[in-house]
Protein backbone atom coordinates (compact mmCIF):
# COMPACT_ATOMS: atom_id res chain seq x y z
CA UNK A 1 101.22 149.31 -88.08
CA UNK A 2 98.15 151.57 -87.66
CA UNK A 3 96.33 150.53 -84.55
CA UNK A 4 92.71 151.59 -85.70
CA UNK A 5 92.46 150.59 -89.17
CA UNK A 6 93.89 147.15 -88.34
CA UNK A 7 91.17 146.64 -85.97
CA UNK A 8 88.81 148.58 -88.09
CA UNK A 9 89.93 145.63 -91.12
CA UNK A 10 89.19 143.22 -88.31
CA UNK A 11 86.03 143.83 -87.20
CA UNK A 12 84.88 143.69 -91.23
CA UNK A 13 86.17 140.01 -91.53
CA UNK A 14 84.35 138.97 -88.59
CA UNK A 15 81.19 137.57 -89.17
CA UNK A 16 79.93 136.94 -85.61
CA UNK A 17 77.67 140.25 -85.57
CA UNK A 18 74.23 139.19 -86.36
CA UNK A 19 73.11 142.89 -87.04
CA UNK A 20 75.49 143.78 -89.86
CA UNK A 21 74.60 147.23 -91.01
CA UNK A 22 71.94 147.95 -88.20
CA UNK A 23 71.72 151.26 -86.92
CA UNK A 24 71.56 152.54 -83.36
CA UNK A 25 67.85 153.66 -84.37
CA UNK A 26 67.09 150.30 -85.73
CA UNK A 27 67.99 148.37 -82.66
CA UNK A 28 64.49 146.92 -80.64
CA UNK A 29 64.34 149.18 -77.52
CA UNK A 30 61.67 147.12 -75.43
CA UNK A 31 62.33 147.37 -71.79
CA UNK A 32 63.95 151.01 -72.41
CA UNK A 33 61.39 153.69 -69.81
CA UNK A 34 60.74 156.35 -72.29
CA UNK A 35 60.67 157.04 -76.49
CA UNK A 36 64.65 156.77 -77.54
CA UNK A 37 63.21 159.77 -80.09
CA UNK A 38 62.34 162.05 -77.24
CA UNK A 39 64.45 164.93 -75.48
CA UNK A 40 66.42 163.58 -72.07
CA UNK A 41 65.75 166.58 -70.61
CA UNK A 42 62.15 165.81 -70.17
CA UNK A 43 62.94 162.95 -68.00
CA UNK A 44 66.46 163.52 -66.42
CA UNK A 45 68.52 166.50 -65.44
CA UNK A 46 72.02 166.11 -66.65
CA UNK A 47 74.45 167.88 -64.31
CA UNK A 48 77.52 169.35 -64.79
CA UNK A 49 78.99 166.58 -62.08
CA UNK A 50 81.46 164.29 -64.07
CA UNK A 51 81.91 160.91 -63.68
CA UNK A 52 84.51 159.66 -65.99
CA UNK A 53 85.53 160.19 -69.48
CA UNK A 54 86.75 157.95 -72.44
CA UNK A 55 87.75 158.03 -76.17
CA UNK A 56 84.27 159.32 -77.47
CA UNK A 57 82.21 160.06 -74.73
CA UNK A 58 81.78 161.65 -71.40
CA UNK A 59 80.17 160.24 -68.15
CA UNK A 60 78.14 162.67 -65.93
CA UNK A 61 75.80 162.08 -62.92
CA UNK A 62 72.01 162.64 -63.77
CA UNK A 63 68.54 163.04 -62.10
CA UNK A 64 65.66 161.69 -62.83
CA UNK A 65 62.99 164.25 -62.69
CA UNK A 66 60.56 162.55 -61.83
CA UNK A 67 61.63 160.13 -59.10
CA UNK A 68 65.14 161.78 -58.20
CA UNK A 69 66.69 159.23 -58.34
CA UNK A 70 70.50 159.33 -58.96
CA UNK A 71 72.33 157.99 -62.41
CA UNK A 72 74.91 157.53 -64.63
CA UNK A 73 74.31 159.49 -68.42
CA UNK A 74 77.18 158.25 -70.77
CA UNK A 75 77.19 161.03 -73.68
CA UNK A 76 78.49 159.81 -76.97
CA UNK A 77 79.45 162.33 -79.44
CA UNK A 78 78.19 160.75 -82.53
CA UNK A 79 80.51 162.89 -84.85
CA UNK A 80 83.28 161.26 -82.90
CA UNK A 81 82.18 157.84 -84.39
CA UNK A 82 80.38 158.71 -87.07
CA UNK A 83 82.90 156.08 -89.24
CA UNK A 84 82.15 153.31 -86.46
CA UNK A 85 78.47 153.39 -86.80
CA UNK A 86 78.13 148.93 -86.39
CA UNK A 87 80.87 150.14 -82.76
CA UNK A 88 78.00 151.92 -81.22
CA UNK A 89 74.96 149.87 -82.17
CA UNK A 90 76.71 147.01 -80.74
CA UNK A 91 77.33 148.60 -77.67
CA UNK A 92 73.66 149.67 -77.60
CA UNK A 93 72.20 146.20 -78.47
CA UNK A 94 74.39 144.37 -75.56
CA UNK A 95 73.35 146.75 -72.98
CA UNK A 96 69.36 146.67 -73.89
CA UNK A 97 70.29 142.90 -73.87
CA UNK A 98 71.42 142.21 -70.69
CA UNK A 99 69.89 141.99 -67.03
CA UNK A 100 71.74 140.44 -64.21
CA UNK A 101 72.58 141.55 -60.82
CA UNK A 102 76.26 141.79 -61.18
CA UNK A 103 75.89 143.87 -64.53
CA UNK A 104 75.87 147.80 -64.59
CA UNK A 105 72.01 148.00 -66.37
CA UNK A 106 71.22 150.32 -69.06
CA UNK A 107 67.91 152.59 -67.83
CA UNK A 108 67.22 154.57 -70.61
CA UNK A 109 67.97 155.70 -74.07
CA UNK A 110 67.95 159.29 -75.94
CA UNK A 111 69.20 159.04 -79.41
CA UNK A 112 69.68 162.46 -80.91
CA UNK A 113 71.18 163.71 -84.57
CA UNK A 114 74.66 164.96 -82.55
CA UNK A 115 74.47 162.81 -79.36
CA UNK A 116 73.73 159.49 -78.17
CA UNK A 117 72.19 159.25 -74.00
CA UNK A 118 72.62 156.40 -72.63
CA UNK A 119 70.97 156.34 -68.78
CA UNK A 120 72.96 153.62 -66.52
CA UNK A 121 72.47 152.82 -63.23
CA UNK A 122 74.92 154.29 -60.72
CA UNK A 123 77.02 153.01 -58.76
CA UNK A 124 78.84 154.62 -55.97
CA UNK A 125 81.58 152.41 -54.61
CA UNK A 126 84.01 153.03 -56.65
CA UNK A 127 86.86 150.56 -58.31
CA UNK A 128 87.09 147.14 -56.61
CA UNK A 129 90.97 147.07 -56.22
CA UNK A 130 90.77 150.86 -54.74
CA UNK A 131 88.22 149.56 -51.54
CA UNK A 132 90.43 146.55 -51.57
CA UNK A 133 93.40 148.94 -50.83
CA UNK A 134 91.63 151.37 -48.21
CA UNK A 135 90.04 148.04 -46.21
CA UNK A 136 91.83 147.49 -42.67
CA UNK A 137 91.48 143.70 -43.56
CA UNK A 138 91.42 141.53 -46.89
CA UNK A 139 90.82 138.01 -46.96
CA UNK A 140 90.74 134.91 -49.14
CA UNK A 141 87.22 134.66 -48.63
CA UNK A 142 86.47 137.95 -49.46
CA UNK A 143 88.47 137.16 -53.03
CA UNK A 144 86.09 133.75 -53.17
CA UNK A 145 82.60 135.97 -53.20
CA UNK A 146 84.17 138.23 -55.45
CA UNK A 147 85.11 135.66 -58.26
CA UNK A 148 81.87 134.09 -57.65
CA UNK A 149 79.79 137.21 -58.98
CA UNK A 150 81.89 137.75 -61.23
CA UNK A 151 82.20 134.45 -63.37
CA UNK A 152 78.20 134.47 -62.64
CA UNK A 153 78.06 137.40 -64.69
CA UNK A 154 80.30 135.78 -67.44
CA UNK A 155 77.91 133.19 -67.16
CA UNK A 156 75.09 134.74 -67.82
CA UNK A 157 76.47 137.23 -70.60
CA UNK A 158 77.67 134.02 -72.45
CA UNK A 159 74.49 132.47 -72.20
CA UNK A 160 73.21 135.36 -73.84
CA UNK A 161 76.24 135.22 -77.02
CA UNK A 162 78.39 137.65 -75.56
CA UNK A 163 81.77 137.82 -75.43
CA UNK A 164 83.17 140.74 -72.92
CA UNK A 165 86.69 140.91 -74.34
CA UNK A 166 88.23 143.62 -72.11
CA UNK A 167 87.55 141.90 -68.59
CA UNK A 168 89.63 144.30 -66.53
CA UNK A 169 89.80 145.50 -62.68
CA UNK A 170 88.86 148.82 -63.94
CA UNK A 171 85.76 147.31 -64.84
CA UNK A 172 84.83 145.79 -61.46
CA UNK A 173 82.81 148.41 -59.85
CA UNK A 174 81.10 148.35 -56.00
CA UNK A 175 77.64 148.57 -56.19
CA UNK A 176 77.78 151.26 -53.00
CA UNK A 177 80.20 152.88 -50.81
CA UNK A 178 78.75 150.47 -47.93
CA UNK A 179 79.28 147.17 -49.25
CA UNK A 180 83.09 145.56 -49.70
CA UNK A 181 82.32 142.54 -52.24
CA UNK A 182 79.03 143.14 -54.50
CA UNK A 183 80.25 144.08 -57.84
CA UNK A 184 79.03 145.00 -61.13
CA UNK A 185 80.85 144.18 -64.43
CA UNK A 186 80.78 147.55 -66.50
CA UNK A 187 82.18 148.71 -70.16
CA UNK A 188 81.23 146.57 -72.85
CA UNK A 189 82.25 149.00 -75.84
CA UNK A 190 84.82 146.10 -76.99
CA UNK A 191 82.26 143.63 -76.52
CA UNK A 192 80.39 141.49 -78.87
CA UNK A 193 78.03 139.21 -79.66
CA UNK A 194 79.03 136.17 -81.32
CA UNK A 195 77.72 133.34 -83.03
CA UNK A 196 79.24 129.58 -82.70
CA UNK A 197 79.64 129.61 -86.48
CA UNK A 198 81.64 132.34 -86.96
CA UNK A 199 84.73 132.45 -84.27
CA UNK A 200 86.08 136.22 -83.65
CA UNK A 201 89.04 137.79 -85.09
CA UNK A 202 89.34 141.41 -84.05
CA UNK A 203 92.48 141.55 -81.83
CA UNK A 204 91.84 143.75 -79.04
CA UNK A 205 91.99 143.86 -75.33
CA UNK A 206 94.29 145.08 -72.32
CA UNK A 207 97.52 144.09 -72.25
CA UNK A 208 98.33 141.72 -69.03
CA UNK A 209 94.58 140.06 -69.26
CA UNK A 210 94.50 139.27 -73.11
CA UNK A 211 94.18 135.18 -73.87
CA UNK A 212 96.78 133.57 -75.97
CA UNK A 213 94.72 133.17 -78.86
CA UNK A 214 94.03 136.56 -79.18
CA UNK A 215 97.69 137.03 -79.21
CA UNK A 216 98.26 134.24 -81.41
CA UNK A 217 95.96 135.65 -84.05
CA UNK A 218 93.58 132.77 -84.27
CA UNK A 219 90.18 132.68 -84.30
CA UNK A 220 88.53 132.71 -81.00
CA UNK A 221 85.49 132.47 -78.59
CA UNK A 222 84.23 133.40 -75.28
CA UNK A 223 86.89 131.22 -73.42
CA UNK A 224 88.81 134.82 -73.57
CA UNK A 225 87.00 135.97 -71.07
CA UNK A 226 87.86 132.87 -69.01
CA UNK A 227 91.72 133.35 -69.05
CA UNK A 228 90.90 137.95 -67.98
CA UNK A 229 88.70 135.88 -65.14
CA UNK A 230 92.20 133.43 -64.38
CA UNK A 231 94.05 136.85 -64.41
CA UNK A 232 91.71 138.94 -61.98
CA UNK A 233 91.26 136.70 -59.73
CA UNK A 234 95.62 135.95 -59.27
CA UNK A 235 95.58 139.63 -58.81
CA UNK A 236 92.69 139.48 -55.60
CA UNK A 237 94.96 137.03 -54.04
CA UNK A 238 98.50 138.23 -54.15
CA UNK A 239 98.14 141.86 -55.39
CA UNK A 240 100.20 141.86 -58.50
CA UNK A 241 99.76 139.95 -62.11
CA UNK A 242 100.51 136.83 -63.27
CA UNK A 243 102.12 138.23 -66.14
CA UNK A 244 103.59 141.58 -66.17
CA UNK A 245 106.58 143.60 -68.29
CA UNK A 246 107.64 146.68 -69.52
CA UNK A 247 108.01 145.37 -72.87
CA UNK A 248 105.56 144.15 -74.59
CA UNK A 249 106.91 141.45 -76.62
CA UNK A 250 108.13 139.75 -73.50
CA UNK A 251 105.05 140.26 -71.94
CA UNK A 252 103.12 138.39 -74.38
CA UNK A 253 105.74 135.63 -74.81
CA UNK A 254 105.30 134.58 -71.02
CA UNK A 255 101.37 135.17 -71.83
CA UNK A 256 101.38 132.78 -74.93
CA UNK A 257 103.52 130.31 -72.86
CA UNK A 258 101.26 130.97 -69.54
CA UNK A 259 104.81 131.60 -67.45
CA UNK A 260 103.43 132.50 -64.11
CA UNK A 261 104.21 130.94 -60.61
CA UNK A 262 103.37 131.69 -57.18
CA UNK A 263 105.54 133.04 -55.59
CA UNK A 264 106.81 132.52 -51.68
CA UNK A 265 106.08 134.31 -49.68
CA UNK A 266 102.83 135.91 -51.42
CA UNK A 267 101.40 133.07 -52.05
CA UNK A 268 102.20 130.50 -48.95
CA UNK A 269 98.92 131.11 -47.11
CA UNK A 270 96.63 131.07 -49.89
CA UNK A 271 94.71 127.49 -50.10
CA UNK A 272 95.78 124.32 -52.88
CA UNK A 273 91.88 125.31 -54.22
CA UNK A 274 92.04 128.37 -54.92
CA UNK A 275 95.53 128.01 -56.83
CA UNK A 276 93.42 125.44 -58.91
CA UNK A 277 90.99 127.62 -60.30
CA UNK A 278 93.59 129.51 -61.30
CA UNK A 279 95.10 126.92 -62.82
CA UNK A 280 92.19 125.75 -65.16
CA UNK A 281 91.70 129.07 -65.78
CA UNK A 282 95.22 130.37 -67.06
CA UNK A 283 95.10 127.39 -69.89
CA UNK A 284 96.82 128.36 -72.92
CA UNK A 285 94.59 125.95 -75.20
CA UNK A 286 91.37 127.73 -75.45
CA UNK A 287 89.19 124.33 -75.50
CA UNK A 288 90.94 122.63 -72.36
CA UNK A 289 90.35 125.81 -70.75
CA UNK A 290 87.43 125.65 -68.17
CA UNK A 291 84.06 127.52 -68.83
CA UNK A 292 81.97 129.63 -66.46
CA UNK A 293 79.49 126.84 -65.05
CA UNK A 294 82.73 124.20 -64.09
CA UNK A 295 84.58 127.13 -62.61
CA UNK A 296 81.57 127.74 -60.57
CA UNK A 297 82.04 123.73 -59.68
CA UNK A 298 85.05 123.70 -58.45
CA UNK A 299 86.01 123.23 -54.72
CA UNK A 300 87.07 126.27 -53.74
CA UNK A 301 83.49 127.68 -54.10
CA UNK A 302 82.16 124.79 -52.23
CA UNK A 303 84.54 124.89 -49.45
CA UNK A 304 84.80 126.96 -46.22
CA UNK A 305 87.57 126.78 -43.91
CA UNK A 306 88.84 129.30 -41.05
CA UNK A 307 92.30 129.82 -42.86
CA UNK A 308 89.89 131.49 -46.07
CA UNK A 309 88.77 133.88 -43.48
CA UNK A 310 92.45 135.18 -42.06
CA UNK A 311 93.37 138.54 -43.19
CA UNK A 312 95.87 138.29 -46.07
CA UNK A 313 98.84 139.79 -45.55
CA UNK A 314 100.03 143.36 -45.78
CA UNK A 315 102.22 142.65 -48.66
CA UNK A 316 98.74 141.82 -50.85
CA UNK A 317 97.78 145.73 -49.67
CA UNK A 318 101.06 146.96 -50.66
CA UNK A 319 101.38 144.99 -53.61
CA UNK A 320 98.40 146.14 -55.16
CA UNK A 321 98.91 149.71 -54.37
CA UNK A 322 101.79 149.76 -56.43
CA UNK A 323 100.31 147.85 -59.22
CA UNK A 324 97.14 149.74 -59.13
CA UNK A 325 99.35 153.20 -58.95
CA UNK A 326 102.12 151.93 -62.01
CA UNK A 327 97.97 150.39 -64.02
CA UNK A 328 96.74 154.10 -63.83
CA UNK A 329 100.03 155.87 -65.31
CA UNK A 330 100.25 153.48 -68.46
CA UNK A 331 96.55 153.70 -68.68
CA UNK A 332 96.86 157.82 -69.16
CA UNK A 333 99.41 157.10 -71.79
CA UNK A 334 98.78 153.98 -73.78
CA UNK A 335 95.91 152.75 -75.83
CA UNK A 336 93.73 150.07 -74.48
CA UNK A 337 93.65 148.72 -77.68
CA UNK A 338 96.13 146.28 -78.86
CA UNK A 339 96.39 144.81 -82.46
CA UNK A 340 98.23 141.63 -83.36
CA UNK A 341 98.62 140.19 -86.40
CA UNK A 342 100.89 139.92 -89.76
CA UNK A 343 102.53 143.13 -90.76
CA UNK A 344 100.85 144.05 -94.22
């Protein structure tokens, strides 16, 4: 099965985009600083310092000119996409959309006939399981203030009608090299927005943190997110996944089935509470699964004991260096994209 044009067929049947046909140049570009239609280099000097790199675009560090300050200039190569057109205005139209805390913010736009700028704000800290691994000490509290940002920044993108889809640790970023626990979510360009009419269908995602449903090849809605949150958040407290194989088709079987324990002797010093989140949040029906706000109600966000401020144990470190080590191999040599569905 070809991987693109399945999702490609995908994203045409689904009817949750409420700018079909818009253009990047069409999209309302109100609290942008300067004239999309102008030259970056007028306002920011793009250096030759790179930042990261992905299927159509590179990252490099920026200056603005006229305050210096630091940033992040994602460079799209709009030949590169020039068949995905409705894939990069959606991409534009969540980032101008959203505005919270604990959500890398879009600065500034330059849209130009070869190249599309998009100014972010940088951040310098790095990947959230990386710090985890270089910190002397790691505890379950530490994991608590973590999930709380980060399902308040599902919150808040859902309240908005979007759908992350590809809620990843990659995509927990430190805000600074200073600070341990304040994160920002980061790369929506699977992301969508959705209406409550029209469920999603496009089956894509990171295998290891994609829901059932998806899987399944049903129709589904933000509560995808929920299950990546259910995922992340085993992953802070023991240091590997819930759900992990070599082959994929097993891998998704114990997904669809939500096979997972926890484990002895990983798992012995972690509280009842936290194990409960996890448990409403790795739910393999979509609708008894819990949302943002009663996650955020639960009572391991409301308690504090001295046991959720111990030091995990080494194993979590070691754990997760392995996982994070064996995550960046298959990353360099397999498709974040995955596609489900009937063979046609």
């Amino acid at each position: 099965m070809d991987k693109s044009s399945t999702t490609e067929k995908s994203d045409k049947r689904d009817k949750s985009s409420k700018n079909r046909g818009k253009g990047v140049a069409d999209i309302p570009k109100g609290r942008l600083v300067h004239d999309p239609s102008e030259e970056i280099s007028l306002y920011y000097e793009v250096t030759n310092k790179l930042l990261g790199t992905g299927n159509f675009s590179v990252v490099k560090k920026g200056i603005a000119k006229g305050t210096k300050e630091a940033v992040a200039i994602k460079i799209i190569d709009k030949k590169r996409v020039k068949h995905k057109p409705e894939m990069l205005s959606n991409e534009v139209e969540i980032l101008i959309k959203i505005d919270h805390r604990n959500v890398i913010k879009l600065l500034d736009l330059f849209d130009t006939a070869d190249y599309l700028y998009l100014v972010m704000e940088l951040v310098t800290g790095g990947e959230l399981f990386d710090r985890i691994v270089e910190r002397e000490s790691y505890s379950e509290a530490d994991a608590k203030e973590v999930m709380r940002q980060l399902l308040n920044a599902i919150k808040y993108i859902h309240a908005n009608d979007i759908v992350h889809r590809d809620l990843k640790p990659e995509n927990l970023l430190l805000e600074t090299e200073d600070n341990d626990v304040n994160i920002k979510l980061s790369d929506f360009g699977l992301s969508k927005i959705y209406d409550n009419e029209f469920l999603m269908k496009t089956a894509c995602g990171t295998p290891g943190y994609v829901a059932p449903e998806i899987l399944s090849a049903n129709p589904y809605g933000p509560a995808v997110d929920m299950w990546s949150a259910g995922v992340i958040c085993y992953i802070l407290l023991c240091g590997y996944p819930p759900f992990y194989n070599d082959n994929d088709a097993i891998l998704f079987e114990s997904i669809l089935n939500a096979k997972y324990q926890f484990h002895s002797p990983y798992w012995d010093q972690i509280s009842k509470p936290a194990k409960d989140l996890i448990r409403a949040l790795l739910v393999v029906d979509p609708q008894a699964r819990v949302n943002s706000t009663q996650a955020l109600e639960m009572e391991w966000f409301s308690i504090s004991t001295s046991s959720s401020e111990q030091p995990l144990p080494n194993q979590l470190k070691e754990k997760l260096t392995l996982f994070r080590e064996e995550s960046k191999i298959k990353s360099s040599i397999k498709a974040s994209l995955i596609t489900v569905g009937k063979k046609n």
